[in-house]
N, C-alpha and C. Protein backbone atom coordinates (compact mmCIF):
# COMPACT_ATOMS: atom_id res chain seq x y z
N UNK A 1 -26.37 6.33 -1.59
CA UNK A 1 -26.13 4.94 -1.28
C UNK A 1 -27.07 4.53 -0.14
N UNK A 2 -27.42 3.20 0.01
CA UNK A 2 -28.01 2.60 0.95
C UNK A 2 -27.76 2.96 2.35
N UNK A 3 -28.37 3.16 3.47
CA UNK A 3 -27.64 3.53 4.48
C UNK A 3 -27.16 2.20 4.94
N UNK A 4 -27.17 1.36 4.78
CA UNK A 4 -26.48 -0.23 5.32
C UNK A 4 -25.35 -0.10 4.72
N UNK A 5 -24.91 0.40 3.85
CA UNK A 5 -23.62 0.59 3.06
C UNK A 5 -22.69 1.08 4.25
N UNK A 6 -22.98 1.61 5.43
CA UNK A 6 -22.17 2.54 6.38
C UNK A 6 -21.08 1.15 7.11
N UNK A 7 -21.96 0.07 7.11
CA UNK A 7 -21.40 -1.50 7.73
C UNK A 7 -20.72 -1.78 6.26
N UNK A 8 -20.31 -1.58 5.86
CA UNK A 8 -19.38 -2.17 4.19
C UNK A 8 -17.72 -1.97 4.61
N UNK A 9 -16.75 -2.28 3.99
CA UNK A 9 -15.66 -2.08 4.35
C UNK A 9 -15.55 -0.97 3.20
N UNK A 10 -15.28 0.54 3.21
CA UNK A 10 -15.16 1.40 2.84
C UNK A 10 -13.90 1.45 1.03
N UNK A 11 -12.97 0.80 2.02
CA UNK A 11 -11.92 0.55 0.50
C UNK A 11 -12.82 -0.30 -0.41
N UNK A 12 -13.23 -0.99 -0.22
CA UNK A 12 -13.55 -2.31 -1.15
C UNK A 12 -14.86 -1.52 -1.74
N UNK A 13 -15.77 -0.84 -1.28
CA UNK A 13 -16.97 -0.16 -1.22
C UNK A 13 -16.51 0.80 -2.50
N UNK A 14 -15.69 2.06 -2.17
CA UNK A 14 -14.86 2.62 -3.56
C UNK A 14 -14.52 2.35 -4.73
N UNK A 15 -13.74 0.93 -4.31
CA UNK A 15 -12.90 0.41 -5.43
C UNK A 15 -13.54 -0.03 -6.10
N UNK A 16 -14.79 -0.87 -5.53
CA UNK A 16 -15.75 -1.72 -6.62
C UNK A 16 -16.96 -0.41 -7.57
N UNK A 17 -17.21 0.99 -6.67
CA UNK A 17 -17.60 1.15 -7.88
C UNK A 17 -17.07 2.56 -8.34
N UNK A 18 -16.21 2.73 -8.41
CA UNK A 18 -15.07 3.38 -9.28
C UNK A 18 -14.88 2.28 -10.46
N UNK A 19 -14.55 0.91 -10.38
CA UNK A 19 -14.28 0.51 -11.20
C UNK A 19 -15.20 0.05 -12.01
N UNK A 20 -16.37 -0.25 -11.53
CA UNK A 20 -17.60 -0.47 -12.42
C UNK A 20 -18.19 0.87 -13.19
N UNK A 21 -17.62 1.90 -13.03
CA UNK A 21 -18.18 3.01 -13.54
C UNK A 21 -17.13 3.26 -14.76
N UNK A 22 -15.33 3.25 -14.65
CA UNK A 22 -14.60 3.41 -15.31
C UNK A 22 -15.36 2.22 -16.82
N UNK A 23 -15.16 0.75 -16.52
CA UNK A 23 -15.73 0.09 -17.09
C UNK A 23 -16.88 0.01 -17.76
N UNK A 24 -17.91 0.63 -17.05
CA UNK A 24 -19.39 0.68 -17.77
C UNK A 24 -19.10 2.15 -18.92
N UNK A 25 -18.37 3.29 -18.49
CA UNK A 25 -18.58 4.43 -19.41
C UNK A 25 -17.05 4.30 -20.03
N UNK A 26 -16.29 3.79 -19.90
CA UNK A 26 -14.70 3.73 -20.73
C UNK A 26 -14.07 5.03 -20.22
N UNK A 27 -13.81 5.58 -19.02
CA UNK A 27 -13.80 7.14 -18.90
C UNK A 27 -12.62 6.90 -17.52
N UNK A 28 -11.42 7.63 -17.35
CA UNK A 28 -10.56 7.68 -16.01
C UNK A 28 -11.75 8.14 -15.12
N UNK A 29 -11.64 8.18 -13.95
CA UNK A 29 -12.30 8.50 -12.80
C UNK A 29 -11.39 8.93 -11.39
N UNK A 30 -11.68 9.70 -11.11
CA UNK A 30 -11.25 9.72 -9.43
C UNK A 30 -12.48 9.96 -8.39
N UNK A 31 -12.33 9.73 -6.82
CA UNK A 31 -13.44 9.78 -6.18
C UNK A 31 -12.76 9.66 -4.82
N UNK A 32 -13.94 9.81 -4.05
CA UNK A 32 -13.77 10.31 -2.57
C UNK A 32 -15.04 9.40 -2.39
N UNK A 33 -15.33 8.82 -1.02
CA UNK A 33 -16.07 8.36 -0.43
C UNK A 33 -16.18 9.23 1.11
N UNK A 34 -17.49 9.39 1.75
CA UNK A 34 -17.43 10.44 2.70
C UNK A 34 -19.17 9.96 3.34
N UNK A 35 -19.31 10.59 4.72
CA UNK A 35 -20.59 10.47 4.85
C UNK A 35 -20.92 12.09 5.71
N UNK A 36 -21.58 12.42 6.16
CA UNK A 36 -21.98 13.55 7.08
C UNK A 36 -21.62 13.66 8.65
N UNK A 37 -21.35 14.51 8.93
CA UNK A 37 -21.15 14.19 10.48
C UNK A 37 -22.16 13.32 11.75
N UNK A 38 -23.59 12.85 11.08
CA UNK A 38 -24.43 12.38 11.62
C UNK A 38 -24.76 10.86 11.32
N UNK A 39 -23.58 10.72 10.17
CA UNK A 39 -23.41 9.22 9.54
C UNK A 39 -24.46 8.75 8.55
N UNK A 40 -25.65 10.09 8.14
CA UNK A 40 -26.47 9.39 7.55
C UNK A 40 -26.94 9.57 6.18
N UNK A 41 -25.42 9.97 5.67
CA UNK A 41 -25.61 10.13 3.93
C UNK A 41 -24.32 9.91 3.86
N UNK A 42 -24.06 8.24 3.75
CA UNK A 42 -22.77 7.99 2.90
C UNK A 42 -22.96 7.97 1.58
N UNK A 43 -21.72 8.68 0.63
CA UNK A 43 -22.05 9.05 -0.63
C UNK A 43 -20.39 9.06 -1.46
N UNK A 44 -20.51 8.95 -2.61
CA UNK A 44 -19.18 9.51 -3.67
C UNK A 44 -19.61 10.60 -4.61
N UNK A 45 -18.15 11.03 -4.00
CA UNK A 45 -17.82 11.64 -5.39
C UNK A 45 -17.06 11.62 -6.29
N UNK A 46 -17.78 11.75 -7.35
CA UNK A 46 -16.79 11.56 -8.65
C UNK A 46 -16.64 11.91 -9.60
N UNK A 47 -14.66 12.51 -9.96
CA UNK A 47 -14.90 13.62 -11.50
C UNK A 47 -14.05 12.78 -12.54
N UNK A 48 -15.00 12.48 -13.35
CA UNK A 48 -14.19 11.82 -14.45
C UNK A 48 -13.55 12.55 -15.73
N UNK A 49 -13.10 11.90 -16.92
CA UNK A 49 -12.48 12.67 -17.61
C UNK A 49 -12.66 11.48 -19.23
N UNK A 50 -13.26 11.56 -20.34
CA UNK A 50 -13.35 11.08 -21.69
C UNK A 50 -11.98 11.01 -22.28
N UNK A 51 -11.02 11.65 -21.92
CA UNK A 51 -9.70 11.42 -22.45
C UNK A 51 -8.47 10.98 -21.38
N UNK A 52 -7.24 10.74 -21.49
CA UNK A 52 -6.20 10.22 -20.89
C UNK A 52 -6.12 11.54 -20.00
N UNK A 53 -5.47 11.03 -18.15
CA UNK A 53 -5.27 11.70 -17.61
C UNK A 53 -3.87 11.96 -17.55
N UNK A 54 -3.20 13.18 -17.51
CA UNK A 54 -1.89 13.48 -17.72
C UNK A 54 -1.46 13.91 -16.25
N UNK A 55 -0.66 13.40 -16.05
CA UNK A 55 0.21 14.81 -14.93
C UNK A 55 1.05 15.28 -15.27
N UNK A 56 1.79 16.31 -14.50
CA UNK A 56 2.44 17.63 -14.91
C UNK A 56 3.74 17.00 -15.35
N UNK A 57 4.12 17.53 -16.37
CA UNK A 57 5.11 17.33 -17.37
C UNK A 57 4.62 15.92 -19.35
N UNK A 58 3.48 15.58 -19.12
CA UNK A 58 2.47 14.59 -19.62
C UNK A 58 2.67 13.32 -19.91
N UNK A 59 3.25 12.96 -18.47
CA UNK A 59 2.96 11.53 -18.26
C UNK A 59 1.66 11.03 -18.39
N UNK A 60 1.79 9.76 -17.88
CA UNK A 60 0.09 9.27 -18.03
C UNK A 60 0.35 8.93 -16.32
N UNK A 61 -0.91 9.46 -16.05
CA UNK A 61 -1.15 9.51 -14.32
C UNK A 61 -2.19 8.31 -13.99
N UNK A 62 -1.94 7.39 -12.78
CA UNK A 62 -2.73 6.48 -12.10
C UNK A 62 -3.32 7.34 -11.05
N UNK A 63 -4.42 6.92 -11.16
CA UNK A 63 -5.70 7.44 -10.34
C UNK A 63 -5.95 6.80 -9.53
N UNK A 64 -5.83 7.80 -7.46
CA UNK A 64 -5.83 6.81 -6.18
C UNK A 64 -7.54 6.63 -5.71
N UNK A 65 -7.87 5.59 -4.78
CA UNK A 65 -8.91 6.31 -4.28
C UNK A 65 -8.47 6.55 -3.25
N UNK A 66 -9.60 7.82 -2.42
CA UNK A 66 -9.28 8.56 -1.68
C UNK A 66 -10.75 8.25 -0.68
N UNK A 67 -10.10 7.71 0.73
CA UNK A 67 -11.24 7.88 1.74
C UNK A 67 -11.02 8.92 2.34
């Protein structure tokens, strides 16, 4: 990501592209947003999944983001 991205409001920063990614590939997603201890690689991560995400017992699970 841009390093000007570090001035972004972090939730909104996630949410918008978690959800542009769910949307662009049709795929659940989860992710983490994080930068380095020196502030100068803010970055995501993210593991998605082509089928429904289940949790234990096989519900259908909502996916948080996570700063």
């Amino acid at each position: 990501m841009p390093e000007s991205f570090i001035y972004y409001d972090h939730d909104y920063l996630l949410k918008k592209m978690v959800d542009e990614f769910k949307e662009k590939y049709g795929v659940e997603c989860f992710a983490a947003l994080h930068h380095n201890k020196r502030k100068t690689n803010l970055h995501i991560h993210m593991i998605f999944a082509e089928r429904a995400v289940r949790a234990a017992g096989g519900k259908d699970c909502h996916p948080e983001y996570v700063l």
